[in-house]
C-alpha atoms as a PDB file:
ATOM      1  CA  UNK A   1     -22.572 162.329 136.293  1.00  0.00           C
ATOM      2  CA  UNK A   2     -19.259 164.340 135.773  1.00  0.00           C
ATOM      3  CA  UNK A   3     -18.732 167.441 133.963  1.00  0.00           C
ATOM      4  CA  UNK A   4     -16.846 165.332 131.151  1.00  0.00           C
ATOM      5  CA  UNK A   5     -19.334 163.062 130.426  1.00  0.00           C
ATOM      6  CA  UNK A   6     -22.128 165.179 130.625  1.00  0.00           C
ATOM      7  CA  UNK A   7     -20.128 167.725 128.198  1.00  0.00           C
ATOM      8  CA  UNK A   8     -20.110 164.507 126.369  1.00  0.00           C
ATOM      9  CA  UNK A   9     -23.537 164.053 126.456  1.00  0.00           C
ATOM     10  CA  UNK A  10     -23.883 167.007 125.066  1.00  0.00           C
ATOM     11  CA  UNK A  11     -21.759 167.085 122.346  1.00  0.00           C
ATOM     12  CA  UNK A  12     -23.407 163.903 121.495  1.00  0.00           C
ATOM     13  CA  UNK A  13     -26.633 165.246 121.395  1.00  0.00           C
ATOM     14  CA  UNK A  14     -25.608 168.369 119.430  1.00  0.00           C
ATOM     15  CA  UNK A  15     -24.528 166.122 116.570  1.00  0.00           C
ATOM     16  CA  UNK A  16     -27.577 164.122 116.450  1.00  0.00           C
ATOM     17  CA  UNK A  17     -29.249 164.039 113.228  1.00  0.00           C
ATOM     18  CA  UNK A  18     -32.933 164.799 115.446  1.00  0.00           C
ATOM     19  CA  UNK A  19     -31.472 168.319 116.367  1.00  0.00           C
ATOM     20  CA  UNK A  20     -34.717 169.784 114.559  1.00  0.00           C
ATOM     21  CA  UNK A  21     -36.989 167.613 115.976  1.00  0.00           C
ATOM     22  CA  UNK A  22     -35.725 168.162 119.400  1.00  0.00           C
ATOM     23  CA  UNK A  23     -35.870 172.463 118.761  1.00  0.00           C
ATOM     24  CA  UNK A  24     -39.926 171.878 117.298  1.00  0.00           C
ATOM     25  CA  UNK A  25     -40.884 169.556 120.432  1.00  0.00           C
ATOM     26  CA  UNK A  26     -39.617 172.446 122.445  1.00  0.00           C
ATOM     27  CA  UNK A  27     -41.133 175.019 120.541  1.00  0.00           C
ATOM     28  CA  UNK A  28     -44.454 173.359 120.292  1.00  0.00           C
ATOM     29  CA  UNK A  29     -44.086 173.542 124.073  1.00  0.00           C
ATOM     30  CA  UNK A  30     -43.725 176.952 124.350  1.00  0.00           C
ATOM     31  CA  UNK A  31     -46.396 177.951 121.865  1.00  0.00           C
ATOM     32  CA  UNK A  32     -48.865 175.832 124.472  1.00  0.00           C
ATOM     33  CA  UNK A  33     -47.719 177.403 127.209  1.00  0.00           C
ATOM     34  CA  UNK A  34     -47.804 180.789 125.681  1.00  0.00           C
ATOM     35  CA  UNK A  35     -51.574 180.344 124.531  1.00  0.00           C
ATOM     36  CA  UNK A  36     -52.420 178.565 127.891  1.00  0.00           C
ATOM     37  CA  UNK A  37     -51.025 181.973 130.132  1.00  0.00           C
ATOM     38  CA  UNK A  38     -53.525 184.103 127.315  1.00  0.00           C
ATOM     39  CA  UNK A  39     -56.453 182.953 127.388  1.00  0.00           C
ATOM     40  CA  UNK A  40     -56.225 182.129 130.918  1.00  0.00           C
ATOM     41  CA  UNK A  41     -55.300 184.887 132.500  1.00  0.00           C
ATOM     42  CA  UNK A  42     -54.617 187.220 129.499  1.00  0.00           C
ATOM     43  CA  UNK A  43     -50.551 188.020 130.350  1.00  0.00           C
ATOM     44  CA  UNK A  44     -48.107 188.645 128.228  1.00  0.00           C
ATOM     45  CA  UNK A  45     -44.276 189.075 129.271  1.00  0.00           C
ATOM     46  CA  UNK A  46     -44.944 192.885 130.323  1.00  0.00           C
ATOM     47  CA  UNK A  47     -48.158 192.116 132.582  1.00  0.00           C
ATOM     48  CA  UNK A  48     -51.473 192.256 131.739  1.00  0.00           C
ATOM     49  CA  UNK A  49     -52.811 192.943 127.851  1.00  0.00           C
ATOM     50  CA  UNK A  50     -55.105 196.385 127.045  1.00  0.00           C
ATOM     51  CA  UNK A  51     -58.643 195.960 127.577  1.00  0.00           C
ATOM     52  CA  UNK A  52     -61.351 195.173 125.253  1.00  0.00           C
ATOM     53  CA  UNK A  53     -62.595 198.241 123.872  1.00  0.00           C
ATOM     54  CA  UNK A  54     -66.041 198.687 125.129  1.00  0.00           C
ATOM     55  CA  UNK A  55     -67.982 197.731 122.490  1.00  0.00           C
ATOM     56  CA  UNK A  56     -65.945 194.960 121.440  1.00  0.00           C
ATOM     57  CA  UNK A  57     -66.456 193.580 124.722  1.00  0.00           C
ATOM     58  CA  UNK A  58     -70.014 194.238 124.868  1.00  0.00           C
ATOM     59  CA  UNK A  59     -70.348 192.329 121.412  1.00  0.00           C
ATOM     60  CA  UNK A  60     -68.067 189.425 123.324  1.00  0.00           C
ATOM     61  CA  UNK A  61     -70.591 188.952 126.088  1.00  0.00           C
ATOM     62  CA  UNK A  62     -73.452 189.095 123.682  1.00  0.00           C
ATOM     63  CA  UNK A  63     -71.832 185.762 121.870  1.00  0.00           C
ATOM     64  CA  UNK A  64     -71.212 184.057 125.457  1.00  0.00           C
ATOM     65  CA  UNK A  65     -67.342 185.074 125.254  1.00  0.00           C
ATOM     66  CA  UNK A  66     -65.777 186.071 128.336  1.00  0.00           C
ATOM     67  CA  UNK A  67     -64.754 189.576 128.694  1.00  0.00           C
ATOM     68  CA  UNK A  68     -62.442 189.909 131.774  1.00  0.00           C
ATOM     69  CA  UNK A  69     -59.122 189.724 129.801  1.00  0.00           C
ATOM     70  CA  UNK A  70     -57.923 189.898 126.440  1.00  0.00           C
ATOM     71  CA  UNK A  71     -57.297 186.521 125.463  1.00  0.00           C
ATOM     72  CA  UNK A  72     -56.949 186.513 121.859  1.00  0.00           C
ATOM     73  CA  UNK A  73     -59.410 183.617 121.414  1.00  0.00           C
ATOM     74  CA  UNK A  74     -62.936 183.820 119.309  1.00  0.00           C
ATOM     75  CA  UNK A  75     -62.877 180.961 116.622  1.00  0.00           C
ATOM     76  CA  UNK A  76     -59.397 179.532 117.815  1.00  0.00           C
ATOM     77  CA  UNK A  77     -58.252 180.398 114.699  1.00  0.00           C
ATOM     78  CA  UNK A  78     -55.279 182.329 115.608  1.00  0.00           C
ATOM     79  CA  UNK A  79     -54.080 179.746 117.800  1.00  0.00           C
ATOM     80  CA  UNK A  80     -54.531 177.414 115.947  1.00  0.00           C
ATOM     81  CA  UNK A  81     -52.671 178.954 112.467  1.00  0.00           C
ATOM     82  CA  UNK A  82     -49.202 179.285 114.836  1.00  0.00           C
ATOM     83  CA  UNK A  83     -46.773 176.764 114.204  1.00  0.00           C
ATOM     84  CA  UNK A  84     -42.977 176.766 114.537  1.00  0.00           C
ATOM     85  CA  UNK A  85     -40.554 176.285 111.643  1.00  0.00           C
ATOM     86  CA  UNK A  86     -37.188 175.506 111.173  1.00  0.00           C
ATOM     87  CA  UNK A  87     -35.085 178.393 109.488  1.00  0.00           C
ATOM     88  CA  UNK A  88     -31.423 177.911 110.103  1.00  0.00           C
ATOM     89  CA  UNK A  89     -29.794 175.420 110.978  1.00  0.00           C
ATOM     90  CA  UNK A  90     -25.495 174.951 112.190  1.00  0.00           C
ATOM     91  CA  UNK A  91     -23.913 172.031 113.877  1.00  0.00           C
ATOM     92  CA  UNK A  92     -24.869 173.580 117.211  1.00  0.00           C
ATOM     93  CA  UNK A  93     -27.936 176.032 116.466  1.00  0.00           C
ATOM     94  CA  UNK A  94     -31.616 175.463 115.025  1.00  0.00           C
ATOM     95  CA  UNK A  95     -33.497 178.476 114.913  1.00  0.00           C
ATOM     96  CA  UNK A  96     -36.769 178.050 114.909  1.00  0.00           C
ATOM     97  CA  UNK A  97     -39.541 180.904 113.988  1.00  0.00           C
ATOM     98  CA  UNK A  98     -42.724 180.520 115.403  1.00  0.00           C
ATOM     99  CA  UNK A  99     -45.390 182.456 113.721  1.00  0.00           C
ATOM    100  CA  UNK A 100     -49.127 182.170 111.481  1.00  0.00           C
ATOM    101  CA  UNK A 101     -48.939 179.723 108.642  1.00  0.00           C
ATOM    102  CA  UNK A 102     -51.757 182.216 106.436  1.00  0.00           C
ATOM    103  CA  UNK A 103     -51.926 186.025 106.189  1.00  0.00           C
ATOM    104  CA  UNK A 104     -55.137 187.002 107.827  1.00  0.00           C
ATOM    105  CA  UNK A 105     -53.597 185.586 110.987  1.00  0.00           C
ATOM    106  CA  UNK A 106     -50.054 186.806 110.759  1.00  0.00           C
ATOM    107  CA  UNK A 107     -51.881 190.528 110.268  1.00  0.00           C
ATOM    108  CA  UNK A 108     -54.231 189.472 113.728  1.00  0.00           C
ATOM    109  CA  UNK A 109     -50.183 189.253 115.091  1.00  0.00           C
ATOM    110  CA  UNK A 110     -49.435 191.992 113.541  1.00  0.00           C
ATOM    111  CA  UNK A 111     -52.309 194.343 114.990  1.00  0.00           C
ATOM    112  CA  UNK A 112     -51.919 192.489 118.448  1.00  0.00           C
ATOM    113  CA  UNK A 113     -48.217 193.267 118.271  1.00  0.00           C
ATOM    114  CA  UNK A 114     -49.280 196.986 118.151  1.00  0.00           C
ATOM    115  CA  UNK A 115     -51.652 196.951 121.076  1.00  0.00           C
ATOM    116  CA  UNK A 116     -49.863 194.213 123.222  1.00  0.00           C
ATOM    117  CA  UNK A 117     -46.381 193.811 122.186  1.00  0.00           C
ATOM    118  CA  UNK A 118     -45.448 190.157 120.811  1.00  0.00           C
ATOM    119  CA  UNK A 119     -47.999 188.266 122.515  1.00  0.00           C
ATOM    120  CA  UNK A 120     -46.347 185.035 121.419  1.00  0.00           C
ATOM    121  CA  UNK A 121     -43.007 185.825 123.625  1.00  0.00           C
ATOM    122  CA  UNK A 122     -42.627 183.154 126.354  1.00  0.00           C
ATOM    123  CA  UNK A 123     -42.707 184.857 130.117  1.00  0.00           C
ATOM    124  CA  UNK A 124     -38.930 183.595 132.149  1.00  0.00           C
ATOM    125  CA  UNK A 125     -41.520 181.193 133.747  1.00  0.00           C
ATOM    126  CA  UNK A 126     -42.649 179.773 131.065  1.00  0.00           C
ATOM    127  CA  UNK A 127     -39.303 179.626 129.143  1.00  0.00           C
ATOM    128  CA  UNK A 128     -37.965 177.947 132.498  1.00  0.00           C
ATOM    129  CA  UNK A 129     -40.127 175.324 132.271  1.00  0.00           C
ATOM    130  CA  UNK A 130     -39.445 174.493 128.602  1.00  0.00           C
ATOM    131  CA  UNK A 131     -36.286 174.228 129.445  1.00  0.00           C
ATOM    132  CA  UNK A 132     -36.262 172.236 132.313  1.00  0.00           C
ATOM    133  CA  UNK A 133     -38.879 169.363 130.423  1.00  0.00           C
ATOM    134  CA  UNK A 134     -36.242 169.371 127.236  1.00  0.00           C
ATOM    135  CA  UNK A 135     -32.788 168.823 129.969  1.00  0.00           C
ATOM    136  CA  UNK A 136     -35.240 165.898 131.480  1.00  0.00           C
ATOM    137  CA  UNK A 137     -36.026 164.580 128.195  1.00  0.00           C
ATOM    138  CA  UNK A 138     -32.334 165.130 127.136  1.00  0.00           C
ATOM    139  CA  UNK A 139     -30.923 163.287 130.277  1.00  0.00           C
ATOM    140  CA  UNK A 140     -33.779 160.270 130.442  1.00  0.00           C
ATOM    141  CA  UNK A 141     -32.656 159.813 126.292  1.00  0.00           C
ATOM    142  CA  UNK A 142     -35.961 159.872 125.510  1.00  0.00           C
ATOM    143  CA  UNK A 143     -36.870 160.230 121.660  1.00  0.00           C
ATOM    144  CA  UNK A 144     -37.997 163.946 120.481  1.00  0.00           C
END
């Protein structure tokens, strides 16, 4: 493919009406790739989260939770209350904001934020593969 057709491409795209839908599928994406790398192996961009304190994590293992990382996950809850959303939108840019749709989750955000940093920043890994399944997507034409 040449540069001037795939500029075209581009352009093309960029003007599509599905511009949103394309920014959410990504999104979406990187939300479950986000969650995946915390309650895995409980990482955020910076390295490893704070620890449990010790009798939070006592009261974890009491309730069958696992305790060797912080991985944000009792009830799912949390997870489950982030969704991406629209906010802006040009001919070239969406910007999407990806946070809690109810208040008692944006606040466990909030206090994770505190201890943690944003735990719902995307490592360069993770962000790298977002990118690389949207360009696939985008090149194959296939529908967002």
């Amino acid at each position: 493919m040449s540069l001037k057709s795939h500029i075209q491409d581009l352009r093309d795209f960029v003007a599509a009406p599905d511009l949103e839908a394309a920014a959410l599928v990504a999104s979406h994406e990187a939300i479950a790739l986000r969650q995946l790398t915390i309650q895995e192996r409980g990482e955020g961009v910076g390295g490893d989260f704070t620890d449990y304190t010790d009798s939070y994590a006592r009261d974890r293992s009491k309730n069958g939770y696992q305790t060797q990382h912080k991985d944000y996950t009792r009830t799912g809850e949390l997870f489950r209350s982030i969704q991406p959303e629209v906010v802006d939108r040009s001919p070239a840019v969406v910007t999407v904001e990806i946070k809690a749709r109810d208040k008692d989750n944006q606040a466990k955000l909030n206090g994770a934020f505190k201890k943690d940093g944003n735990i719902l920043t995307n490592t360069t890994d993770e962000l790298q593969l977002v990118t690389a399944v949207f360009i696939e997507r985008l090149n194959k034409g296939l529908p967002f």
